[in-house]
C-alpha atoms as a PDB file:
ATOM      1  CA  UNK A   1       0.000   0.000   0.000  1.00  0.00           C
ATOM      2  CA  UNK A   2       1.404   3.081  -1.034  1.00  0.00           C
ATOM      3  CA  UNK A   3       0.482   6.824   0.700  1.00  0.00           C
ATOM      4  CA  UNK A   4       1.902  10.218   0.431  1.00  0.00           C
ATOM      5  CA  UNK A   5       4.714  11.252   2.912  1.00  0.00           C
ATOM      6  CA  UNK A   6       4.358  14.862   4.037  1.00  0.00           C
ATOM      7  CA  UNK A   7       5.911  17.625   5.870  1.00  0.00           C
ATOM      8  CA  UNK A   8       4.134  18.629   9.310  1.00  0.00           C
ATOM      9  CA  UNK A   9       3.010  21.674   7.449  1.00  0.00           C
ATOM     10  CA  UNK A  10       1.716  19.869   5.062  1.00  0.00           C
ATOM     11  CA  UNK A  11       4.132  20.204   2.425  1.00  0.00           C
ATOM     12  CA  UNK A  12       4.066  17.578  -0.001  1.00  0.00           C
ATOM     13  CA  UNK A  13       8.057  15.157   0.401  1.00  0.00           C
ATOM     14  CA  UNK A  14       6.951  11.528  -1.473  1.00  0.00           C
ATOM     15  CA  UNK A  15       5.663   8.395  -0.692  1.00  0.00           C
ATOM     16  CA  UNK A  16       5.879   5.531   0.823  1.00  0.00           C
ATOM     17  CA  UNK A  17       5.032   1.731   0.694  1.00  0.00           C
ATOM     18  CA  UNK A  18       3.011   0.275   3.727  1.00  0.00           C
ATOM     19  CA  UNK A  19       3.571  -3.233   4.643  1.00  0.00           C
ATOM     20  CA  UNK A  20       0.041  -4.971   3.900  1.00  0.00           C
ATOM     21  CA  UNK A  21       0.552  -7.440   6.811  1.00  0.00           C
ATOM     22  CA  UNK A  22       0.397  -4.322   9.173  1.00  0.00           C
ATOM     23  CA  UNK A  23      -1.781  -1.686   7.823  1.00  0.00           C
ATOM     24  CA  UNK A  24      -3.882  -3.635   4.863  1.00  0.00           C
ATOM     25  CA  UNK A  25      -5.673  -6.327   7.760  1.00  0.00           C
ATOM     26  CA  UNK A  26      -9.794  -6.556   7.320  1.00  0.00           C
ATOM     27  CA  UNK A  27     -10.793  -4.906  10.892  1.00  0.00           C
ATOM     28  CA  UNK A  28     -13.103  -7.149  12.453  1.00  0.00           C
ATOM     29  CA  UNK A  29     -15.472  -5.417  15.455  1.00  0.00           C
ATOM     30  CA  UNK A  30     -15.230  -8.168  17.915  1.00  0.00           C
ATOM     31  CA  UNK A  31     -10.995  -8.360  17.863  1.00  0.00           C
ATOM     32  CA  UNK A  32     -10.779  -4.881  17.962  1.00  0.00           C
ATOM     33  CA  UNK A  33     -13.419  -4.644  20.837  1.00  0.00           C
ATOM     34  CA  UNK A  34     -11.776  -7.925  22.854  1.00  0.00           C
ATOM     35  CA  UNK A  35      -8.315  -5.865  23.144  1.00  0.00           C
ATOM     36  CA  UNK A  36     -10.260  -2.069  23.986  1.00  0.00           C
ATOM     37  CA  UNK A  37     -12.102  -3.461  26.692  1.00  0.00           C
ATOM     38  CA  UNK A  38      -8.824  -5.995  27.878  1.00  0.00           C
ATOM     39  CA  UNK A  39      -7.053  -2.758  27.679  1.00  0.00           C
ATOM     40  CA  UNK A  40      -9.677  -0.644  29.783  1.00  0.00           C
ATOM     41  CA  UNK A  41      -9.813  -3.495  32.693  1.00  0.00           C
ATOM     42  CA  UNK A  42      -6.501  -3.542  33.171  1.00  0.00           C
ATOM     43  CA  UNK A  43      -6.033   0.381  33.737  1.00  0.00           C
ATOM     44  CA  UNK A  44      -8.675   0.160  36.252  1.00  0.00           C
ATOM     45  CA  UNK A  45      -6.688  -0.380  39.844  1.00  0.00           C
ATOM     46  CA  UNK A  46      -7.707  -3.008  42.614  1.00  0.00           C
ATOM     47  CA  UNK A  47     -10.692  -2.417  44.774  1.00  0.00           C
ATOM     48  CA  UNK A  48      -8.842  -1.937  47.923  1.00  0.00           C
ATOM     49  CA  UNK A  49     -10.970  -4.038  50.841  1.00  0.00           C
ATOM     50  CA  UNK A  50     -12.164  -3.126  54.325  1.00  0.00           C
ATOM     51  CA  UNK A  51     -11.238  -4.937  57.312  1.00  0.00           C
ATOM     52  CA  UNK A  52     -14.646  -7.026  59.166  1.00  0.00           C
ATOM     53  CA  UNK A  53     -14.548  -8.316  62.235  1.00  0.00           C
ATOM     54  CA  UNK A  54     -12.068 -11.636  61.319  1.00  0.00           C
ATOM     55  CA  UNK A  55      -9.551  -9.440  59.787  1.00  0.00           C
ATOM     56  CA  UNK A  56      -8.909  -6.535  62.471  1.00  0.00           C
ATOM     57  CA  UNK A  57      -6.072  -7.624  65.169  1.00  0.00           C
ATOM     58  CA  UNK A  58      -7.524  -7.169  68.867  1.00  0.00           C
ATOM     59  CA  UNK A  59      -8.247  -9.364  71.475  1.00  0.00           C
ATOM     60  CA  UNK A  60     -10.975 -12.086  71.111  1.00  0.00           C
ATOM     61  CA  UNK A  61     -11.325 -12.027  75.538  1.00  0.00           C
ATOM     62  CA  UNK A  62     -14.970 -11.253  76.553  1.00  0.00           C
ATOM     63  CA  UNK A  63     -14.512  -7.950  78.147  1.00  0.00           C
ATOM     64  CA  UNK A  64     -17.011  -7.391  80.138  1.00  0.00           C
ATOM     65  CA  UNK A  65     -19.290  -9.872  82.349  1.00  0.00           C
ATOM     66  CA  UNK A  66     -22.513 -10.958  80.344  1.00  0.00           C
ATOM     67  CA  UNK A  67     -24.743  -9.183  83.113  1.00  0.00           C
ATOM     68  CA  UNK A  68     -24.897  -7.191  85.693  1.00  0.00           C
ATOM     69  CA  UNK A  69     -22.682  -4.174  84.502  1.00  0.00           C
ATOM     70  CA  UNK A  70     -25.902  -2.546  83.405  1.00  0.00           C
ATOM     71  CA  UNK A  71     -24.679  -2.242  79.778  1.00  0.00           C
ATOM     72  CA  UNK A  72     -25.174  -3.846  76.886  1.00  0.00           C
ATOM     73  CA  UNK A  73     -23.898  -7.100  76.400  1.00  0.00           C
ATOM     74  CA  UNK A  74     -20.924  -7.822  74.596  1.00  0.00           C
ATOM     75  CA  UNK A  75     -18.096 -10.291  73.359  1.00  0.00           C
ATOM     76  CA  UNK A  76     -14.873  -8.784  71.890  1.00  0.00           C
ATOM     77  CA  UNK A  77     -13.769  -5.065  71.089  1.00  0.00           C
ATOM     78  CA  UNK A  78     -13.422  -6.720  67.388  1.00  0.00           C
ATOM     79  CA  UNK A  79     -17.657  -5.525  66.876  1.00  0.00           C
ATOM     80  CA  UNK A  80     -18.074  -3.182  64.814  1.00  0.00           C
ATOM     81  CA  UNK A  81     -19.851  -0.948  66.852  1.00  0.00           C
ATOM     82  CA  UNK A  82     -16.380  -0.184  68.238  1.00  0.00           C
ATOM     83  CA  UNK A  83     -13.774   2.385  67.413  1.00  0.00           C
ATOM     84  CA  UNK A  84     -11.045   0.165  65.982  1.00  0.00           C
ATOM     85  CA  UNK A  85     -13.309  -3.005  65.244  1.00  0.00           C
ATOM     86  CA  UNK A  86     -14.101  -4.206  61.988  1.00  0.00           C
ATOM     87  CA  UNK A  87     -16.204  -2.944  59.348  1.00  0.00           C
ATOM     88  CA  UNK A  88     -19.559  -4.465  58.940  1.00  0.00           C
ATOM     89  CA  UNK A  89     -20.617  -5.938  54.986  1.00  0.00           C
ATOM     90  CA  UNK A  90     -17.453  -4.134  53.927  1.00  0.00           C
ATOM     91  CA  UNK A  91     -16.199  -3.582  50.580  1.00  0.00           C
ATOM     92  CA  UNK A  92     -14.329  -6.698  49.030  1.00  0.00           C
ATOM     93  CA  UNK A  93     -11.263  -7.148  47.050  1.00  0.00           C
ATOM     94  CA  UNK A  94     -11.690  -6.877  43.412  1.00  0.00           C
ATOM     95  CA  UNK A  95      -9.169  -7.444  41.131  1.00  0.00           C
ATOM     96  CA  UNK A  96     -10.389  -6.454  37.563  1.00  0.00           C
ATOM     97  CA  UNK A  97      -7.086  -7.726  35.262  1.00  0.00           C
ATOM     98  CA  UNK A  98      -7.767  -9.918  32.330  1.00  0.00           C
ATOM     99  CA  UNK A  99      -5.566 -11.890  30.001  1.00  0.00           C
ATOM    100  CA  UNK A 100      -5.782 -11.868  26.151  1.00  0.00           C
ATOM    101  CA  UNK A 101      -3.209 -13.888  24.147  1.00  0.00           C
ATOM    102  CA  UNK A 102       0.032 -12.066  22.929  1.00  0.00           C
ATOM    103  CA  UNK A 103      -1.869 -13.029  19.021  1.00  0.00           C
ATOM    104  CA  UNK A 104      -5.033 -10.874  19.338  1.00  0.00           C
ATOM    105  CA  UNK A 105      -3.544  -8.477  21.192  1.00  0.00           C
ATOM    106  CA  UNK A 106      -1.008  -8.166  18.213  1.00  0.00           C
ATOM    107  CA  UNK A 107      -3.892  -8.693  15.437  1.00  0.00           C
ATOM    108  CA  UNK A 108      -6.286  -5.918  16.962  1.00  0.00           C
ATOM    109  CA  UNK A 109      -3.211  -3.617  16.996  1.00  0.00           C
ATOM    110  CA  UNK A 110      -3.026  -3.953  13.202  1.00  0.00           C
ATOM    111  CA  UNK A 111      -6.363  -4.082  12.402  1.00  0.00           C
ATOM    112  CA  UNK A 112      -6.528  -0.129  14.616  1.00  0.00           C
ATOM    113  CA  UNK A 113      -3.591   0.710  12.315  1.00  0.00           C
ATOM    114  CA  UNK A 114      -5.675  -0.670   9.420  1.00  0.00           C
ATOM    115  CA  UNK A 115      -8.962   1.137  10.282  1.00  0.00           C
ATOM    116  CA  UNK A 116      -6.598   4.404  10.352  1.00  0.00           C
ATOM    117  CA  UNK A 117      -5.202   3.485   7.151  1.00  0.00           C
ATOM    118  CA  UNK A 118      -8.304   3.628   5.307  1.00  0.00           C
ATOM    119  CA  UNK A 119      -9.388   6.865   6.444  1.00  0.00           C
ATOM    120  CA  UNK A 120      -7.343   9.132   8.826  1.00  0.00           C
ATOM    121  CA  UNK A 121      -3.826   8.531   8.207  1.00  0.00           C
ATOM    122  CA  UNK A 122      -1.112  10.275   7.830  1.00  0.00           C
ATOM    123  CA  UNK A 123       2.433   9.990   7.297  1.00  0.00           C
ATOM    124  CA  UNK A 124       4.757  12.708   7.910  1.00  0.00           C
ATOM    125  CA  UNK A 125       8.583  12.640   7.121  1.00  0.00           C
ATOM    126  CA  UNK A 126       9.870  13.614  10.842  1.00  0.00           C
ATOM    127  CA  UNK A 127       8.635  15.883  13.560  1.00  0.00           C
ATOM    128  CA  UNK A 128      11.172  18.689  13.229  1.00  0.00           C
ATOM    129  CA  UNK A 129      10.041  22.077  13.933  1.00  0.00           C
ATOM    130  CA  UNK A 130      11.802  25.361  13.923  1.00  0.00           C
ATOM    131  CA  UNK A 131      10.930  26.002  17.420  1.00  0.00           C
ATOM    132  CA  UNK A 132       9.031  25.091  20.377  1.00  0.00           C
ATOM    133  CA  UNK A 133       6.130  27.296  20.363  1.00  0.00           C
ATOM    134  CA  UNK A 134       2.702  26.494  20.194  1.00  0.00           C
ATOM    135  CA  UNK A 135       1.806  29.396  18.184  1.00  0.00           C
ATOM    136  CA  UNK A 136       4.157  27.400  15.830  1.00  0.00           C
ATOM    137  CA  UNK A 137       2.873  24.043  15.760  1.00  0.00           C
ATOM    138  CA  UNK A 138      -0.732  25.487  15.298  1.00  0.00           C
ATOM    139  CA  UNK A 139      -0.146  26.670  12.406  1.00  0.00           C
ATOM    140  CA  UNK A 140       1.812  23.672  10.692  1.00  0.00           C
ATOM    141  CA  UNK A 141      -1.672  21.648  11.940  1.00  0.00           C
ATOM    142  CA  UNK A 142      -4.157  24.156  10.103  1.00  0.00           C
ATOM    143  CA  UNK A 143      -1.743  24.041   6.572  1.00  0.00           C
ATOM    144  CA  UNK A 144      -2.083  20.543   6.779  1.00  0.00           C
ATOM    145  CA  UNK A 145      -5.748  20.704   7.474  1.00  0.00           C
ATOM    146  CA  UNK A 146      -5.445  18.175  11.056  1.00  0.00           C
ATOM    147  CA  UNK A 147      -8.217  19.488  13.454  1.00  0.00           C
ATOM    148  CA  UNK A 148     -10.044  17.083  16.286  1.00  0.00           C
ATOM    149  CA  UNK A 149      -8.548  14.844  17.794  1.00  0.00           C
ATOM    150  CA  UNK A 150      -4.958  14.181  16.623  1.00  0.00           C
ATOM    151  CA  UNK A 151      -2.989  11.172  17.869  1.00  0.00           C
ATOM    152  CA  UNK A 152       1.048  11.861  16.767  1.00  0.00           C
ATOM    153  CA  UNK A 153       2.985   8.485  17.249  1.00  0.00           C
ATOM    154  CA  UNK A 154       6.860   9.053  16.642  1.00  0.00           C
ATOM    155  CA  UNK A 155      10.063   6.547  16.686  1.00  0.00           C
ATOM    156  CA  UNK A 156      11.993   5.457  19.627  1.00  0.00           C
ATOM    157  CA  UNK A 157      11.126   8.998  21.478  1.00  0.00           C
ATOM    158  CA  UNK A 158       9.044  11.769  20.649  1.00  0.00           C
ATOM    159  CA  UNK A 159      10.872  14.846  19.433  1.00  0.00           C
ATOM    160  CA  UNK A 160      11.066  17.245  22.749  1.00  0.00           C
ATOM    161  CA  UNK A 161      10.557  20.492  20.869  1.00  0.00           C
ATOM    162  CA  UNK A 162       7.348  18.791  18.943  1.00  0.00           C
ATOM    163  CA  UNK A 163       6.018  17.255  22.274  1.00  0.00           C
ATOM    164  CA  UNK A 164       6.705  20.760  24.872  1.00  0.00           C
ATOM    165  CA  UNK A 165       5.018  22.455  21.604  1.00  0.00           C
ATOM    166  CA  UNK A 166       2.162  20.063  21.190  1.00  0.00           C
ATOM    167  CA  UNK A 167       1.341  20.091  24.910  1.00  0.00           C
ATOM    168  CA  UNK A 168      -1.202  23.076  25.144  1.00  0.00           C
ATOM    169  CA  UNK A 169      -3.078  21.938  22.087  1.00  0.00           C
ATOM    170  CA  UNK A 170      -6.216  20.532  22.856  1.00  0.00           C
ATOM    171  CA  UNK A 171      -7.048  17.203  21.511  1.00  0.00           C
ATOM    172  CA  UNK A 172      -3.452  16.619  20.406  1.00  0.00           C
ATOM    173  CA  UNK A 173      -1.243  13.589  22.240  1.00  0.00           C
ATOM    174  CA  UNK A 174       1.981  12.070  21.271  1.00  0.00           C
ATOM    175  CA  UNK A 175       3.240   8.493  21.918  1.00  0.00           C
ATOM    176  CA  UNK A 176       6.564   6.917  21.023  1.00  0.00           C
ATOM    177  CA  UNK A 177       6.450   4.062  18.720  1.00  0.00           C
ATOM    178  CA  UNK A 178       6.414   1.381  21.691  1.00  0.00           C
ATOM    179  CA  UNK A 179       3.445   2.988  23.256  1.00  0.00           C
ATOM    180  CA  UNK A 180       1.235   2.506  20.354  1.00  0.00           C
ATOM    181  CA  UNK A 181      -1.944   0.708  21.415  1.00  0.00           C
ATOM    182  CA  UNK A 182      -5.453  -0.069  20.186  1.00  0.00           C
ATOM    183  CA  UNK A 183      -7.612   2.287  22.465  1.00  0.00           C
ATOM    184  CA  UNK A 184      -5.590   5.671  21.691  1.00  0.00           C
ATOM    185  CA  UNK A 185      -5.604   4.705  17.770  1.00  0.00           C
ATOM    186  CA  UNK A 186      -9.303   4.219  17.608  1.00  0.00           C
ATOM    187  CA  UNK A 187     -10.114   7.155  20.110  1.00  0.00           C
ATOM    188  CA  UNK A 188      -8.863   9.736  18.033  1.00  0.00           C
ATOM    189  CA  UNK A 189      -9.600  11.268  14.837  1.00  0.00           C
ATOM    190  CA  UNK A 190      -6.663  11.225  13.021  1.00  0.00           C
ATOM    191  CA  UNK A 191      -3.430   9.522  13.384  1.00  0.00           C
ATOM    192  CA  UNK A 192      -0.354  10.636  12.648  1.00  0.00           C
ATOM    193  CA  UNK A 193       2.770   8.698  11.893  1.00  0.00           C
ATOM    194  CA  UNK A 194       6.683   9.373  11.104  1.00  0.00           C
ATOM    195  CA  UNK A 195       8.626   7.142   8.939  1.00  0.00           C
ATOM    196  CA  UNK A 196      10.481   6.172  12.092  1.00  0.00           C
ATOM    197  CA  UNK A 197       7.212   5.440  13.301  1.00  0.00           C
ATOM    198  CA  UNK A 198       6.143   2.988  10.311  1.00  0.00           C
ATOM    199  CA  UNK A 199       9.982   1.894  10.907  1.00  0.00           C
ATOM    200  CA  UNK A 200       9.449   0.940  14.221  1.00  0.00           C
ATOM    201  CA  UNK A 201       5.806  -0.762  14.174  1.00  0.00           C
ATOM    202  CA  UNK A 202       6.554  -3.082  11.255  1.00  0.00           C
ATOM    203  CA  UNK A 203       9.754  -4.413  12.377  1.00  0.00           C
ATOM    204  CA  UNK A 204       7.449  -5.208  15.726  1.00  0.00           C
ATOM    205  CA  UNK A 205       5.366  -7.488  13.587  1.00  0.00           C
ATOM    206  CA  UNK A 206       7.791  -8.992  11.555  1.00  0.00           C
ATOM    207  CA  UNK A 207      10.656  -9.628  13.963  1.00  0.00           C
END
């Protein structure tokens, strides 16, 4: 699959062949929604549980006589009723990872980069800009027409003028190549990639 290589202002600098394998995959709706909602699950952090009455560490000795104190009657200080004792129905552990095998993990990542291919791709030659200013990078975007949501995936590190520059722009995030992943692709609007960026995410298929 060939596609036009531009600058980041939109200036026109040749093409490029796509590896088929990578970025020519049929999506398929149930892959590609297996590995979002894996990937959702697993940012989501462990329900942290409360301490009942077996977990909390006091003494189990009946302290107080059954009657005659002309109180209520009670066993340990682990009842909840208690300063210190243990939570009554508390919240439980819950542990929300998943697994998904290394092979649709690695097939919904090219079938994102597939969906992106077809409409809302772009490949730029590098990330180089004159300086790290905004104002700059805003208007590189509008010459090359990129508005919404704009997902900028570079090499082995995103360039540090590009990403200081790109930081105050709404909508706009930046990954390196390694940090490419199937939720970011599909929640954005447009992705853009450098040839390192191609580089990089082809060899990780095909090495």
């Amino acid at each position: 699959m060939k596609v036009k290589v531009q600058k980041i202002d939109g200036a026109d600098s040749g093409d490029i062949e796509l590896n088929d394998d990578v970025f020519g995959v049929t999506p398929r709706a149930d892959i590609l929604h297996r590995v979002v909602t894996w990937q959702l699950e697993n940012r989501r952090g462990t329900a942290r549980p409360t301490r009942e009455r077996a977990d909390v560490a006091r003494t189990g000795k009946k302290f107080v006589r059954q009657k005659g104190s002309g109180g209520a009657r009670h066993g340990d200080r682990k009842a909840p009723i208690f300063i210190g004792g243990g939570k009554a129905h508390g919240a439980r552990k819950r542990d929300f990872e998943q697994s998904l095998n290394k092979k649709i993990r690695a097939l919904g990542l090219k079938m994102a980069l597939s969906t992106k291919a077809k409409d809302g791709l772009i490949v730029v030659d590098s990330l180089e800009i004159a300086e790290a200013k905004t104002k700059v990078l805003k208007s590189h975007f509008a010459k090359a027409g990129l508005n919404g949501k704009v997902l900028v995936i570079d090499g082995d590190a995103v360039n540090d003028a590009f990403k200081k520059a790109a930081g105050n722009i709404p909508g706009v995030n930046v990954l390196p190549a390694i940090g490419a992943n199937v939720y970011d692709i599909l929640n954005h609007d447009t992705l853009v990639l450098t040839k390192d960026a191609v580089e990089k995410l082809e060899a990780r298929f095909n090495g």
